[in-house]
N, C-alpha and C. Protein backbone atom coordinates (compact mmCIF):
# COMPACT_ATOMS: atom_id res chain seq x y z
N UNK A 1 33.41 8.21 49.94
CA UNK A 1 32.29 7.80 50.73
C UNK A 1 31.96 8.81 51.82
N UNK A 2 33.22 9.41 52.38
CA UNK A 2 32.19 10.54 53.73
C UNK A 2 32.49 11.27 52.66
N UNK A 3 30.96 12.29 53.19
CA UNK A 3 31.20 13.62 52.45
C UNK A 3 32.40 14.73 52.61
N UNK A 4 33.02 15.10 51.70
CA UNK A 4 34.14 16.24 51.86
C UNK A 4 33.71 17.50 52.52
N UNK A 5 32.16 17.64 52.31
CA UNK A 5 31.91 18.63 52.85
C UNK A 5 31.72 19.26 54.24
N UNK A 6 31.78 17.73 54.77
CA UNK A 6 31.66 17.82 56.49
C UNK A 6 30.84 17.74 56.71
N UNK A 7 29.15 17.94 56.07
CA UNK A 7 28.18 17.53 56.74
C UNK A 7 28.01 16.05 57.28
N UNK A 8 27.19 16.00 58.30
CA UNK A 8 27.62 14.82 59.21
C UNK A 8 26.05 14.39 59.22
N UNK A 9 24.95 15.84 59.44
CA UNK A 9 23.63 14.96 59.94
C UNK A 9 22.63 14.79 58.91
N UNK A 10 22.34 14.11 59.03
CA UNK A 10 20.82 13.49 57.65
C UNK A 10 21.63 12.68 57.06
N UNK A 11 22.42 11.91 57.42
CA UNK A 11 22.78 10.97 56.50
C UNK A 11 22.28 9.22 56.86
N UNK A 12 22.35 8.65 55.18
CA UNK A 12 21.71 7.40 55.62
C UNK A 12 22.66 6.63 54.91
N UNK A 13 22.81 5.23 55.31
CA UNK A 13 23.50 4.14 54.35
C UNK A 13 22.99 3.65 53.42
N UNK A 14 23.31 3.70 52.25
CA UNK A 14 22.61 2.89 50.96
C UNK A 14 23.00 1.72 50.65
N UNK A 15 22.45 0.75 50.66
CA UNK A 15 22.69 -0.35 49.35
C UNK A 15 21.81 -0.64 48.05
N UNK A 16 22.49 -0.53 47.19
CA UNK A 16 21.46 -0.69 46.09
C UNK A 16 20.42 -0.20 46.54
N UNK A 17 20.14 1.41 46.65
CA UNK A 17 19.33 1.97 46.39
C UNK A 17 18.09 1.90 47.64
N UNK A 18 18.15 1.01 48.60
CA UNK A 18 17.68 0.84 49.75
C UNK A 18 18.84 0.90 50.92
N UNK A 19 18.00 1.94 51.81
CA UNK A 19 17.90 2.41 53.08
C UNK A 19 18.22 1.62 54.17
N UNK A 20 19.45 1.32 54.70
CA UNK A 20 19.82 0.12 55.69
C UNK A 20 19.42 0.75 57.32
N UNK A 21 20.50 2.44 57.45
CA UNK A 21 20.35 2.84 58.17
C UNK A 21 20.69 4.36 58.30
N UNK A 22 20.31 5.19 59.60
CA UNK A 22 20.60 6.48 59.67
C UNK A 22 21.98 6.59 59.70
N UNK A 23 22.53 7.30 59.52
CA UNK A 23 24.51 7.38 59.41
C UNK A 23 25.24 8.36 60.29
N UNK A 24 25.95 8.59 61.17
CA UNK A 24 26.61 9.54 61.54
C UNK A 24 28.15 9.23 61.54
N UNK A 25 28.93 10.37 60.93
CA UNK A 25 30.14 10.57 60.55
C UNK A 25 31.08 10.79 61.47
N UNK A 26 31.94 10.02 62.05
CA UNK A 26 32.87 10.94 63.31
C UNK A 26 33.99 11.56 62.52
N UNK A 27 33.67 13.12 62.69
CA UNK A 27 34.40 13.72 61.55
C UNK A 27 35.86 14.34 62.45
N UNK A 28 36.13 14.11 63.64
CA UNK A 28 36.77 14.66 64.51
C UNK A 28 37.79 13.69 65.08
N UNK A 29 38.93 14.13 65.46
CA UNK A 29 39.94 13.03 66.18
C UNK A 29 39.28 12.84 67.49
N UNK A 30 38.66 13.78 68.39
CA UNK A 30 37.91 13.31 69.53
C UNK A 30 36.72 12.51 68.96
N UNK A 31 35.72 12.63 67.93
CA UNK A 31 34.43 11.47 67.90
C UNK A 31 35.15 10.26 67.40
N UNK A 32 36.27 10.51 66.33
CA UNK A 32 36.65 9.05 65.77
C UNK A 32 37.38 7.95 67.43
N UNK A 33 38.07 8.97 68.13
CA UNK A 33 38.62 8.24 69.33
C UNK A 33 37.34 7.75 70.55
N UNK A 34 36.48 8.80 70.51
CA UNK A 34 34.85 8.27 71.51
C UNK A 34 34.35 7.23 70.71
N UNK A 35 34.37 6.68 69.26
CA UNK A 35 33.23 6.08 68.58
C UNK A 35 32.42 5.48 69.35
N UNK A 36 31.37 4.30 69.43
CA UNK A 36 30.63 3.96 69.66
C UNK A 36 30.78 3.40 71.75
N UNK A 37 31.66 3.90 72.15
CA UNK A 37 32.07 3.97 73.67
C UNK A 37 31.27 4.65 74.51
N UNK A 38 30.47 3.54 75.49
CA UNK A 38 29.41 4.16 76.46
C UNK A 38 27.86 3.69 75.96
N UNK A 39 28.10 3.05 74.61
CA UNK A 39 26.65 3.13 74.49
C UNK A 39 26.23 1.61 74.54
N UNK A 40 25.27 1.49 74.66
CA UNK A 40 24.62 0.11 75.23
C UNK A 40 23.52 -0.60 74.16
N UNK A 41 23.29 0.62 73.45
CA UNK A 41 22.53 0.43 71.84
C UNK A 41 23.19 0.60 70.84
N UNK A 42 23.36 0.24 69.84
CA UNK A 42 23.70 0.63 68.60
C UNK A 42 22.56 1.64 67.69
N UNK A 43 22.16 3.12 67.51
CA UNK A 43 21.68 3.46 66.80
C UNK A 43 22.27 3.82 65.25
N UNK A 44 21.41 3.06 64.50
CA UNK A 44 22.28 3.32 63.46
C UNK A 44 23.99 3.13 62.89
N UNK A 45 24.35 3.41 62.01
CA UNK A 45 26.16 3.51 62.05
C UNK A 45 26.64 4.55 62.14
N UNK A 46 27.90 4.25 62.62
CA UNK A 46 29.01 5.38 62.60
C UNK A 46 30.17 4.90 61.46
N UNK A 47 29.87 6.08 60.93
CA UNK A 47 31.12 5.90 59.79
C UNK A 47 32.08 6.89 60.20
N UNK A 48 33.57 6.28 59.63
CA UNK A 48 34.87 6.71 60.47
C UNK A 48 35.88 6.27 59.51
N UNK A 49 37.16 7.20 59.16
CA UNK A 49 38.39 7.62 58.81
C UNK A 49 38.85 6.52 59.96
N UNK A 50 39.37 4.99 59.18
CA UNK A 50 40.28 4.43 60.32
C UNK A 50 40.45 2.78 59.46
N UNK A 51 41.72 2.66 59.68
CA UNK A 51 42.21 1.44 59.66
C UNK A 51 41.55 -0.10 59.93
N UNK A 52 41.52 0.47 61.10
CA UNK A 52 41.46 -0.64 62.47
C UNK A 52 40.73 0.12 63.50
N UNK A 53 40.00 -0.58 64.28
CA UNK A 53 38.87 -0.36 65.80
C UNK A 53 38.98 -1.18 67.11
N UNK A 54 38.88 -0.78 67.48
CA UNK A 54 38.81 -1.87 68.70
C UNK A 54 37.75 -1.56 69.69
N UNK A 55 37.69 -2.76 70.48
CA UNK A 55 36.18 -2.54 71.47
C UNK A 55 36.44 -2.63 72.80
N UNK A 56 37.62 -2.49 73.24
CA UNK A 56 38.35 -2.08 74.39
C UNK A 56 37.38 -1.05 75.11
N UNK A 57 37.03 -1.50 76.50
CA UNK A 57 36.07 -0.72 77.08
C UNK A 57 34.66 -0.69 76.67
N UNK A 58 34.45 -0.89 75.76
CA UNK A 58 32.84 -1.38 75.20
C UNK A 58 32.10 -2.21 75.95
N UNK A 59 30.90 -2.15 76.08
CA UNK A 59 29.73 -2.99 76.18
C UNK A 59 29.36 -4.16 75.68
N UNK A 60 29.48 -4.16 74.40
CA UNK A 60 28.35 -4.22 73.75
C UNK A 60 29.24 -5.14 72.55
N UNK A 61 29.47 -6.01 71.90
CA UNK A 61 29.96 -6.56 70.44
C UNK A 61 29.52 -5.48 68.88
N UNK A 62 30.40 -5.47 68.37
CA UNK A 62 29.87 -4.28 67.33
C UNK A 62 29.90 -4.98 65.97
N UNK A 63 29.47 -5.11 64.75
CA UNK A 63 29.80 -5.19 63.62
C UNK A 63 30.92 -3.98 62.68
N UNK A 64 31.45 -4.67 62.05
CA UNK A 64 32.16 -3.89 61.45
C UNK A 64 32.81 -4.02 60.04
N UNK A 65 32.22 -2.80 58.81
CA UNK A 65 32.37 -3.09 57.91
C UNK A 65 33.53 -1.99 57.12
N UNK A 66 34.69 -2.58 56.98
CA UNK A 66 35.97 -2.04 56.48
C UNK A 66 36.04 -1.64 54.90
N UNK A 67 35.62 -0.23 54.66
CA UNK A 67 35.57 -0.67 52.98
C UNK A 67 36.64 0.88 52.40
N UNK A 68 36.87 1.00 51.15
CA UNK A 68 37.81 1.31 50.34
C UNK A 68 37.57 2.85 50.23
N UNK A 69 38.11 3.75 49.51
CA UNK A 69 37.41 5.37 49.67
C UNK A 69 36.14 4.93 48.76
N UNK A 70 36.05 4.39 47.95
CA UNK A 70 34.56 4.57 47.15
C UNK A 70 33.01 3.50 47.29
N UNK A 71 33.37 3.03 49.08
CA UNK A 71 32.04 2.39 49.64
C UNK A 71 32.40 0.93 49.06
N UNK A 72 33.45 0.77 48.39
CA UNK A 72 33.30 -0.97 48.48
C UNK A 72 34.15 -1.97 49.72
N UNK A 73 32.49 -2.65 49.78
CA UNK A 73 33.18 -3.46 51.18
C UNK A 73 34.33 -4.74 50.93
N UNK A 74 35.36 -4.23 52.02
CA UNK A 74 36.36 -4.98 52.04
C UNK A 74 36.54 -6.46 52.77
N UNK A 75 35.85 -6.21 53.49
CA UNK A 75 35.34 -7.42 54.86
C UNK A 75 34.81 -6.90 55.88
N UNK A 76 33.90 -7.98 56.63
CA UNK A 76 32.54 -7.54 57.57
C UNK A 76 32.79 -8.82 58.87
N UNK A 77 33.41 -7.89 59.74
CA UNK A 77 33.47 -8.58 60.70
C UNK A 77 32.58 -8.66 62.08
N UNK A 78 32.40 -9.28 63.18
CA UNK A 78 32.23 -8.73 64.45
C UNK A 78 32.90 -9.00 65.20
N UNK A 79 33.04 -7.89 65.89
CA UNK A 79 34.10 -7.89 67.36
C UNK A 79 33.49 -7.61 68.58
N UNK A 80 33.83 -8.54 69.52
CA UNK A 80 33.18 -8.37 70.87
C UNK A 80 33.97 -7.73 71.99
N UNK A 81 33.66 -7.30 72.76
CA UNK A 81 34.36 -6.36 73.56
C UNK A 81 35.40 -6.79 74.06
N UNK A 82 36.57 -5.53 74.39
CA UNK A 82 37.94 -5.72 74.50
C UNK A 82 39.13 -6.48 73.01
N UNK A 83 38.19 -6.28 72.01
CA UNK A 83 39.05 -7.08 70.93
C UNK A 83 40.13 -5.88 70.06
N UNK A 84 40.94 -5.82 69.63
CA UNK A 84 41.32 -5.04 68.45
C UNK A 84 41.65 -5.66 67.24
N UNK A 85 40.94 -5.06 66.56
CA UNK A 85 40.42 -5.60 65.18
C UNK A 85 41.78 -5.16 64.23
N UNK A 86 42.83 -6.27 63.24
CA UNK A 86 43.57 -5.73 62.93
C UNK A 86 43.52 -5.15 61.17
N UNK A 87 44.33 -4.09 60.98
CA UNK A 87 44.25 -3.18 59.99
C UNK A 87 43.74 -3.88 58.71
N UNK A 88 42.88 -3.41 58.11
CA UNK A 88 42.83 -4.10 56.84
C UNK A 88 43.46 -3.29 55.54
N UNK A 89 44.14 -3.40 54.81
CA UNK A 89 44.27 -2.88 53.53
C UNK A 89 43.84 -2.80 52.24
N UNK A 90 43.60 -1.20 51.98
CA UNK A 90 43.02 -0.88 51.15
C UNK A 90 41.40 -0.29 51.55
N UNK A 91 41.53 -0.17 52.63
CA UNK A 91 39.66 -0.06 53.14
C UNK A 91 40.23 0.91 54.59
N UNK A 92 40.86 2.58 54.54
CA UNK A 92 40.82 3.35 54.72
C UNK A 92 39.16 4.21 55.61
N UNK A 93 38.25 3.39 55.03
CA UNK A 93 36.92 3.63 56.09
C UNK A 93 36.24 2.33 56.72
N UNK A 94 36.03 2.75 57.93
CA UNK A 94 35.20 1.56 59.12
C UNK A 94 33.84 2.15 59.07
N UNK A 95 32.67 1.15 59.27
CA UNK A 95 31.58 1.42 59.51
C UNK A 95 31.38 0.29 60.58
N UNK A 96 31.01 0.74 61.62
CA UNK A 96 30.51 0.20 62.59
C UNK A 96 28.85 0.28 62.89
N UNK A 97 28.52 -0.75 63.62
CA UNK A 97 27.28 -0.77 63.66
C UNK A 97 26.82 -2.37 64.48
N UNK A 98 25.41 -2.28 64.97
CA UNK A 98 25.21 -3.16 65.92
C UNK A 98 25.41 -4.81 65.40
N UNK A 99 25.99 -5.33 66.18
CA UNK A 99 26.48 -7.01 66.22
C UNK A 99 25.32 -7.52 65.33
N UNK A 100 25.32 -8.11 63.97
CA UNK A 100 24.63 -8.98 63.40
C UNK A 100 23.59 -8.15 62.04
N UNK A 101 24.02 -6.51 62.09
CA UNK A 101 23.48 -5.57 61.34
C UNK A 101 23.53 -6.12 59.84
N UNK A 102 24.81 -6.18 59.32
CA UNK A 102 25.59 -5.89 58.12
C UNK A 102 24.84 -7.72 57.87
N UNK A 103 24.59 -9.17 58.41
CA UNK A 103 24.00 -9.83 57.90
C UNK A 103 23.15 -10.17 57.77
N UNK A 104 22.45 -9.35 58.59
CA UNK A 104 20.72 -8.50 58.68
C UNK A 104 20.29 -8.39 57.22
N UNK A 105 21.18 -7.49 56.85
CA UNK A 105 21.36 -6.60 55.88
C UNK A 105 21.67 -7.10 54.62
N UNK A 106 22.80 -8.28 54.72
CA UNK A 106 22.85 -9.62 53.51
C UNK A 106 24.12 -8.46 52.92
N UNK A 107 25.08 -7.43 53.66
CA UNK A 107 25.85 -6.69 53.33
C UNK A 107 27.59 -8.13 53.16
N UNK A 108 27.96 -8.24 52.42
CA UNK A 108 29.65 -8.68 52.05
C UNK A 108 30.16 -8.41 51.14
N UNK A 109 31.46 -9.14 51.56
CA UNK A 109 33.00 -8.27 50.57
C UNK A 109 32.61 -8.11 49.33
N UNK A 110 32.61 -6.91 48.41
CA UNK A 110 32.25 -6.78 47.55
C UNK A 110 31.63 -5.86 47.18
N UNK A 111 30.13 -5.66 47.97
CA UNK A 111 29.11 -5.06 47.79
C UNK A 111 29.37 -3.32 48.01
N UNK A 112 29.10 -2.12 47.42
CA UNK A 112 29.03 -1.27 47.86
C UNK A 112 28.20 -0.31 48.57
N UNK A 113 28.64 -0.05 49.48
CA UNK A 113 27.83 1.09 50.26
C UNK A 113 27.80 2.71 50.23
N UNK A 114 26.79 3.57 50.43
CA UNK A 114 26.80 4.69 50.33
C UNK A 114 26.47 5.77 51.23
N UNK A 115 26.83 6.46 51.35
CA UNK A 115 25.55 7.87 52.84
C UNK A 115 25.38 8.71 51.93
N UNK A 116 24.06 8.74 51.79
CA UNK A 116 23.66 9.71 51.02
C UNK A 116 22.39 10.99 52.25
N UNK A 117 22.73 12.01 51.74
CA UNK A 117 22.06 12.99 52.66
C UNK A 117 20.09 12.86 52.16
């Protein structure tokens, strides 16, 4: 699901072939440790190399969708600030994104997701 290649910008989330949102990759141990910290909006998602998240110091409640290396979602939670969200297995990538996105979106366990450039 992230690209190997490292590109990070122009990316969007797919489901079935429609456009959820713009995507940015925290491809770094400093962006994966900043993720979505400080911000008061949710633009778009951040997709991230990680277990588990937490919203310790956050603003803001985040959605969060835990899925496998090949975009299938594992479970779609939300967490509100100061929570740590615990590890899920088998779902090696987090996508985060604003509180209520992913059922916006009609996104659950199961379904796969994509970033395509």
């Amino acid at each position: 699901m992230i690209p190997a290649s490292g590109a990070t910008a122009g990316l969007r989330l797919v489901h079935r072939g429609r456009t959820l949102a713009g995507a940015r990759v925290a491809a770094t141990r400093g962006a994966r440790r900043r993720g979505l910290l400080g911000v008061d909006v949710v633009e778009g998602v951040l997709v991230l190399r990680a277990r588990s998240v937490h919203t310790i110091g956050m603003r803001i409640p985040i959605d969060v969708a835990s899925c496998s290396v090949d975009g299938r979602v594992r479970r779609v939670r939300t967490l509100v600030p100061g929570r740590v969200g615990r590890p899920i297995r088998h779902a090696p990538i987090a996508i985060e994104a604003a509180a209520g996105a992913f059922s916006e979106w009609g996104i659950v366990p199961g379904d796969v997701l994509e970033l395509v450039a």
